[in-house]
Protein backbone atom coordinates (compact mmCIF):
# COMPACT_ATOMS: atom_id res chain seq x y z
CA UNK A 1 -29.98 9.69 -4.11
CA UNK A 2 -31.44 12.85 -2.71
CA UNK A 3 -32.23 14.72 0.37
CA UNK A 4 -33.94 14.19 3.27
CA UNK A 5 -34.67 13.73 7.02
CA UNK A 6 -35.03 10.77 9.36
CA UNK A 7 -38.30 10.82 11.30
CA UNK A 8 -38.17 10.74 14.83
CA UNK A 9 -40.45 7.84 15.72
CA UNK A 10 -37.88 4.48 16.46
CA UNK A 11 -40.33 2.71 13.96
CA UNK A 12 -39.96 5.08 11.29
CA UNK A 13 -36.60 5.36 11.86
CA UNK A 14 -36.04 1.51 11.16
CA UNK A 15 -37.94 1.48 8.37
CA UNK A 16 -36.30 4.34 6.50
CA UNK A 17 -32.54 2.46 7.74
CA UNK A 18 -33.66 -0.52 6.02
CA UNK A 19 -34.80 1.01 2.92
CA UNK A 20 -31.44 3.11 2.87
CA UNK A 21 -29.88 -0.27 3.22
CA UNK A 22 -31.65 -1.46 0.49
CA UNK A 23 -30.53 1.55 -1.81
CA UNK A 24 -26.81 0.46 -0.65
CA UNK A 25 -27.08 -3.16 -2.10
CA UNK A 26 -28.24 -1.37 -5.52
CA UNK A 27 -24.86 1.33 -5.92
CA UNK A 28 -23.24 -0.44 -8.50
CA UNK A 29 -20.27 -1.57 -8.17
CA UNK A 30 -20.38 -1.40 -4.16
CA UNK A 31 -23.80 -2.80 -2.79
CA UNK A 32 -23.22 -6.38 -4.06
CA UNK A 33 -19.86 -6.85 -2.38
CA UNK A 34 -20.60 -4.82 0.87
CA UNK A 35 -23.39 -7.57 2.04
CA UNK A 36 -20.63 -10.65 2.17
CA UNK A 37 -18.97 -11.23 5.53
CA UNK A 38 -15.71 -9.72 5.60
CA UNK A 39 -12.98 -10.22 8.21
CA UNK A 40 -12.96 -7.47 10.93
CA UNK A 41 -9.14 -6.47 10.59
CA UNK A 42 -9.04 -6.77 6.62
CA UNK A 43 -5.73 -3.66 6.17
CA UNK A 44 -6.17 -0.70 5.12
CA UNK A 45 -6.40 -0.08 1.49
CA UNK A 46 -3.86 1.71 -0.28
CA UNK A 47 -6.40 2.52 -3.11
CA UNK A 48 -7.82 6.15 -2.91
CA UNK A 49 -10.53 8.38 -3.31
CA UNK A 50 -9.96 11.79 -5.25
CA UNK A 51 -9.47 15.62 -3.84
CA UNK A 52 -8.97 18.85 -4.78
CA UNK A 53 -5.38 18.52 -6.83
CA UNK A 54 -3.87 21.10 -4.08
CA UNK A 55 -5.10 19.17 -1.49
CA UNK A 56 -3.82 15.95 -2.76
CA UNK A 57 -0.43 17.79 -2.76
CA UNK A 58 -0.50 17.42 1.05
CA UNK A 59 -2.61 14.03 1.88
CA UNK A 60 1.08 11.29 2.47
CA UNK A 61 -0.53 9.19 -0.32
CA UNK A 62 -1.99 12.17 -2.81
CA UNK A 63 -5.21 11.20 -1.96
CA UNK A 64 -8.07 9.70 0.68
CA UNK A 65 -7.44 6.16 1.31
CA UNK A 66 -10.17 3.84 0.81
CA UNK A 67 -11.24 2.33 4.60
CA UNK A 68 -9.50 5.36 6.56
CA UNK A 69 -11.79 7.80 9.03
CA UNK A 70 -10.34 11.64 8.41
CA UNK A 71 -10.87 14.29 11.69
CA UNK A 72 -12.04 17.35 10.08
CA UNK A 73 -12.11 21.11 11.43
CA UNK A 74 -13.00 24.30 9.47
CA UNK A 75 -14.09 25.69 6.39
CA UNK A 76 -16.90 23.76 4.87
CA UNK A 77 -15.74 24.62 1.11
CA UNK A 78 -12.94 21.73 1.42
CA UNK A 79 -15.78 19.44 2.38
CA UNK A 80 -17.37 20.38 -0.40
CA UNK A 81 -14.59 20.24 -3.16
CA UNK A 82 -13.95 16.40 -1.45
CA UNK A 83 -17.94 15.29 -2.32
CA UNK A 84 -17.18 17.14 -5.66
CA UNK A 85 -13.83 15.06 -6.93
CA UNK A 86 -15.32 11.87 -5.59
CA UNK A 87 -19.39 12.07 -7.32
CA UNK A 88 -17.75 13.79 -9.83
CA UNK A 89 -15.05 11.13 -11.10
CA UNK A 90 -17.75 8.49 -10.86
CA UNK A 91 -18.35 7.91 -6.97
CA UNK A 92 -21.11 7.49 -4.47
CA UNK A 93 -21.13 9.55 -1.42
CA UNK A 94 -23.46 11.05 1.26
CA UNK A 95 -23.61 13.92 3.65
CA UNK A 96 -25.36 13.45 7.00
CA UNK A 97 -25.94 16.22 9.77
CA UNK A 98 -24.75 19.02 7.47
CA UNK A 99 -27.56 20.81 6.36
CA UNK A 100 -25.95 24.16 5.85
CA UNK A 101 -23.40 22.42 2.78
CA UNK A 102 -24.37 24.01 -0.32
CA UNK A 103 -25.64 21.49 -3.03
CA UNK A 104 -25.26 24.48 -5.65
CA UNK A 105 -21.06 25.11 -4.27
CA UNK A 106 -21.02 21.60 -5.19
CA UNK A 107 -22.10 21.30 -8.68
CA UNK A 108 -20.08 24.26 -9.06
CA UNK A 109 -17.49 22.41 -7.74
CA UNK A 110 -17.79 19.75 -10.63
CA UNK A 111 -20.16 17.83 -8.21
CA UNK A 112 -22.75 14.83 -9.96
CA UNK A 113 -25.54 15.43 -7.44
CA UNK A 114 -27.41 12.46 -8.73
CA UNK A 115 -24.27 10.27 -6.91
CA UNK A 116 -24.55 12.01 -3.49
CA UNK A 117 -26.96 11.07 -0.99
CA UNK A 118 -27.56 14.02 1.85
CA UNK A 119 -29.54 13.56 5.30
CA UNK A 120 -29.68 16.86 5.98
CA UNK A 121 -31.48 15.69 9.42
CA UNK A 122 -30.42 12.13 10.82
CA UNK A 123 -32.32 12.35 14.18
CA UNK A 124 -30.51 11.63 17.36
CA UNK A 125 -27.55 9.48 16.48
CA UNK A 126 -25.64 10.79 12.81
CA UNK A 127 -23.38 7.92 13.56
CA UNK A 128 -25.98 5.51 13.37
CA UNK A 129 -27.02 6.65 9.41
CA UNK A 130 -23.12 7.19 8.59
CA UNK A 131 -22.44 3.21 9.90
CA UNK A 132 -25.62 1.79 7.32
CA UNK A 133 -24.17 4.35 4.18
CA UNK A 134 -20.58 3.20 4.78
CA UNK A 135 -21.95 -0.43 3.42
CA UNK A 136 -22.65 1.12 0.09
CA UNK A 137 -20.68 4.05 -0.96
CA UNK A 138 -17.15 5.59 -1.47
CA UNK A 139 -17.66 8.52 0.70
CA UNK A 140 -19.29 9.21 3.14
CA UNK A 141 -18.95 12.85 5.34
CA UNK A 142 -20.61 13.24 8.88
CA UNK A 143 -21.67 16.35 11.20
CA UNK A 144 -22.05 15.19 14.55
CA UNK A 145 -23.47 18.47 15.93
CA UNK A 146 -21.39 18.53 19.03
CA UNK A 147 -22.16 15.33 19.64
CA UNK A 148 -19.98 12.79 21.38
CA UNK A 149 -18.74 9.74 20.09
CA UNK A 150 -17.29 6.85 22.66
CA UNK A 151 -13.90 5.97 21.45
CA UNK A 152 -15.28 1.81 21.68
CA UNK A 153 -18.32 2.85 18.67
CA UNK A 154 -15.51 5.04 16.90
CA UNK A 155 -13.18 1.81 16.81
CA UNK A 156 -16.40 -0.31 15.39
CA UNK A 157 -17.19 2.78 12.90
CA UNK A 158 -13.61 2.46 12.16
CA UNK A 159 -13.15 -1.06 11.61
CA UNK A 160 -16.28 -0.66 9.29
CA UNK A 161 -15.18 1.78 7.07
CA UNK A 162 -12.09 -0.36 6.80
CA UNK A 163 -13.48 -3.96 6.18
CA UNK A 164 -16.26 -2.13 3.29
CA UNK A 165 -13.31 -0.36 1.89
CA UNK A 166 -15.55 3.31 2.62
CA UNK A 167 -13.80 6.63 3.52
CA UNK A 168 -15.77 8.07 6.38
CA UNK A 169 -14.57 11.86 7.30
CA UNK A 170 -16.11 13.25 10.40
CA UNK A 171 -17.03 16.86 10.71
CA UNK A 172 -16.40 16.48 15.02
CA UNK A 173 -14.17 15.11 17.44
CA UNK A 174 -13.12 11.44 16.85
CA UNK A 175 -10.95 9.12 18.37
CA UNK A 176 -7.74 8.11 16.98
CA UNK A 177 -8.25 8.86 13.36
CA UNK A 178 -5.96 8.09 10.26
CA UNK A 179 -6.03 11.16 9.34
CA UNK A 180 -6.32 15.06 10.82
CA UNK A 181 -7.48 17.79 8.35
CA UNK A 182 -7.95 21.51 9.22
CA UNK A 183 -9.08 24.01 6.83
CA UNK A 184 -9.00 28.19 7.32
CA UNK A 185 -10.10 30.83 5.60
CA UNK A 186 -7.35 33.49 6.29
CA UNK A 187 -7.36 35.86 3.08
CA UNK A 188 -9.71 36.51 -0.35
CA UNK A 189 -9.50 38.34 -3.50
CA UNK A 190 -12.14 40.73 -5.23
CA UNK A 191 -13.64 42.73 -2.75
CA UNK A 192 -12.81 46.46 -1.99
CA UNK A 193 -13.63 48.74 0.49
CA UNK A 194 -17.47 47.85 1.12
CA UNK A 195 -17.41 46.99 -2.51
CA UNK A 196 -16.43 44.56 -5.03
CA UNK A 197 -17.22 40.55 -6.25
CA UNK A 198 -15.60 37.40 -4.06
CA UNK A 199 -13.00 35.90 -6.88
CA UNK A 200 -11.24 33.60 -4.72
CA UNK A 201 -10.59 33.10 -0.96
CA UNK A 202 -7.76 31.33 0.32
CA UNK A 203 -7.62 28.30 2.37
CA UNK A 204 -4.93 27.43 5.38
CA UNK A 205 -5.15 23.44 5.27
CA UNK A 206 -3.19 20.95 7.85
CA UNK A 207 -3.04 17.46 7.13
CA UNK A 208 -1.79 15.33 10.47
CA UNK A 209 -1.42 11.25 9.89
CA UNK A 210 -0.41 9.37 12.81
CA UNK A 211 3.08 8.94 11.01
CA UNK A 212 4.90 11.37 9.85
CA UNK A 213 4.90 15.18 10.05
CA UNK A 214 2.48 17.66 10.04
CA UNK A 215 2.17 19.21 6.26
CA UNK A 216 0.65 22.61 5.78
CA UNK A 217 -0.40 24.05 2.31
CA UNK A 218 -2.79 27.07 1.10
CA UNK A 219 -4.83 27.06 -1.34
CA UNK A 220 -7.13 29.32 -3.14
CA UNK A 221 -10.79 28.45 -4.48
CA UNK A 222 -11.47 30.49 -7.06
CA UNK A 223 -15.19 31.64 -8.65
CA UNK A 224 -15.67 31.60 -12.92
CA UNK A 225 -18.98 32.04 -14.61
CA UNK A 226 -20.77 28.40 -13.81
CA UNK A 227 -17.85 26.60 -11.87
CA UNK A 228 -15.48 27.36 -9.10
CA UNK A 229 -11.98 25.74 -9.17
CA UNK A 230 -9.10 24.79 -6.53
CA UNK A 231 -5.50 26.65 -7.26
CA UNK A 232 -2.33 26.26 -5.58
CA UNK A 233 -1.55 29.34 -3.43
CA UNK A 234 1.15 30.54 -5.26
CA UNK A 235 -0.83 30.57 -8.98
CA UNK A 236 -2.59 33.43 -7.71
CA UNK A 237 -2.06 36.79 -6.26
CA UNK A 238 -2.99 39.67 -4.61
CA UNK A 239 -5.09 38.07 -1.67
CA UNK A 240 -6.55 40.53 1.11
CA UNK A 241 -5.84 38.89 4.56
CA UNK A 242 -8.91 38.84 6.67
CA UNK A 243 -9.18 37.44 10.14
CA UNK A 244 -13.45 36.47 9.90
CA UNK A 245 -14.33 35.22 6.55
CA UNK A 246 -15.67 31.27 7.95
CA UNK A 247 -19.53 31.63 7.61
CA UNK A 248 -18.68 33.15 3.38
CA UNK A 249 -17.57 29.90 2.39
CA UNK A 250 -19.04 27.50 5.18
């Protein structure tokens, strides 16, 4: 696993696809199985990937099912923490299209970089890259850029991350999702008047299924020496509100 860019010649491209789907086959525990033909409506699992323990507080099943596509606006730090619990607990995941996501918040974070795979450049079409690492891993999180996605390919991206059992959550518009997640930064800790060190900063976070209601949590992440960790809110006190804080923690 590592970093890298796709070349923009189509014959490049190809070549570096197929050796990426090469690397899936080898992910133990996941490449073997995601090569056999599986049936394009297999259910959704009801197993789940790992979060942030506040953030699992809100998800309806206290965590990210296995085979579901998450919407996600906002703060890039809940990205992060997601990547984190996942590699961290013994998971696979890549990044694609998100080159500004801080490997170092991450290992912070409790992150095993040597599990996560990040194309910090995927050429024209993220999707494309996101569809071949869905074979392989757990997790796999995609920028599009602004890019538009038709809602037919999101129904076969979909319908992959389903029948391979991958979670695939998509920094951009996407068509009927399982789940919506939002993430603000509306308040931090630390920092005085033009002085001061960031402690914390607190996190608005919306979680919308397509059953069910709304749920709406904060949460604080909060810096030690060496590691950062995720509170509930109400654990700690004292947060300055701020109306601009996205590109601190993005």
């Amino acid at each position: 696993m590592g970093s890298e860019a796709l070349p923009s010649d189509a014959g490049a491209r190809e070549r570096v696809l197929d050796e990426l789907r090469r690397q899936m086959v080898a992910v133990p525990g996941r490449g073997a199985s995601a090569t056999g033909h599986m049936p394009c409506e297999q259910p959704l699992r009801r197993d789940l990937l790992p979060v942030p323990p506040p953030l699992a507080d809100l998800l309806p099943d206290g965590g990210l099912p296995k085979g579901a596509v998450v919407a996600y606006t906002g703060a890039h730090s809940l990205l992060t923490g997601m990547l984190a619990a996942v590699t961290g607990s013994g998971g696979h995941a890549a990044v694609v299209g998100l080159p500004r996501l801080g490997l170092l918040a991450a290992a912070e974070m409790g992150a095993e970089l040597s599990r996560l795979a990040v194309i910090t450049d995927p050429g024209p079409d993220p999707a494309e890259v996101a569809a071949v690492l869905l074979d392989g891993l757990d997790l796999v999180v995609l920028g599009l850029g602004g890019l538009a996605v038709s809602p037919s390919r999101c129904r076969v991206l979909a319908a992959r991350a389903r029948n391979r059992g991958a979670t695939l959550v998509v920094a951009g518009e996407w068509a009927n999702p399982t789940l919506r997640l939002d993430s603000r930064v509306t308040g931090y800790r630390g920092l005085g008047p033009g002085r001061g060190r960031l402690r914390s900063v607190c996190l608005d976070v919306r979680v919308s299924a397509k059953a069910g209601q709304t749920r709406h949590g904060r949460m604080d992440l909060c810096a030690e020496v060496g590691r950062t960790e995720w509170l509930p809110r109400e654990t700690v006190s004292g947060a300055t509100e701020v109306t601009e804080l996205h590109e601190a923690v993005s």
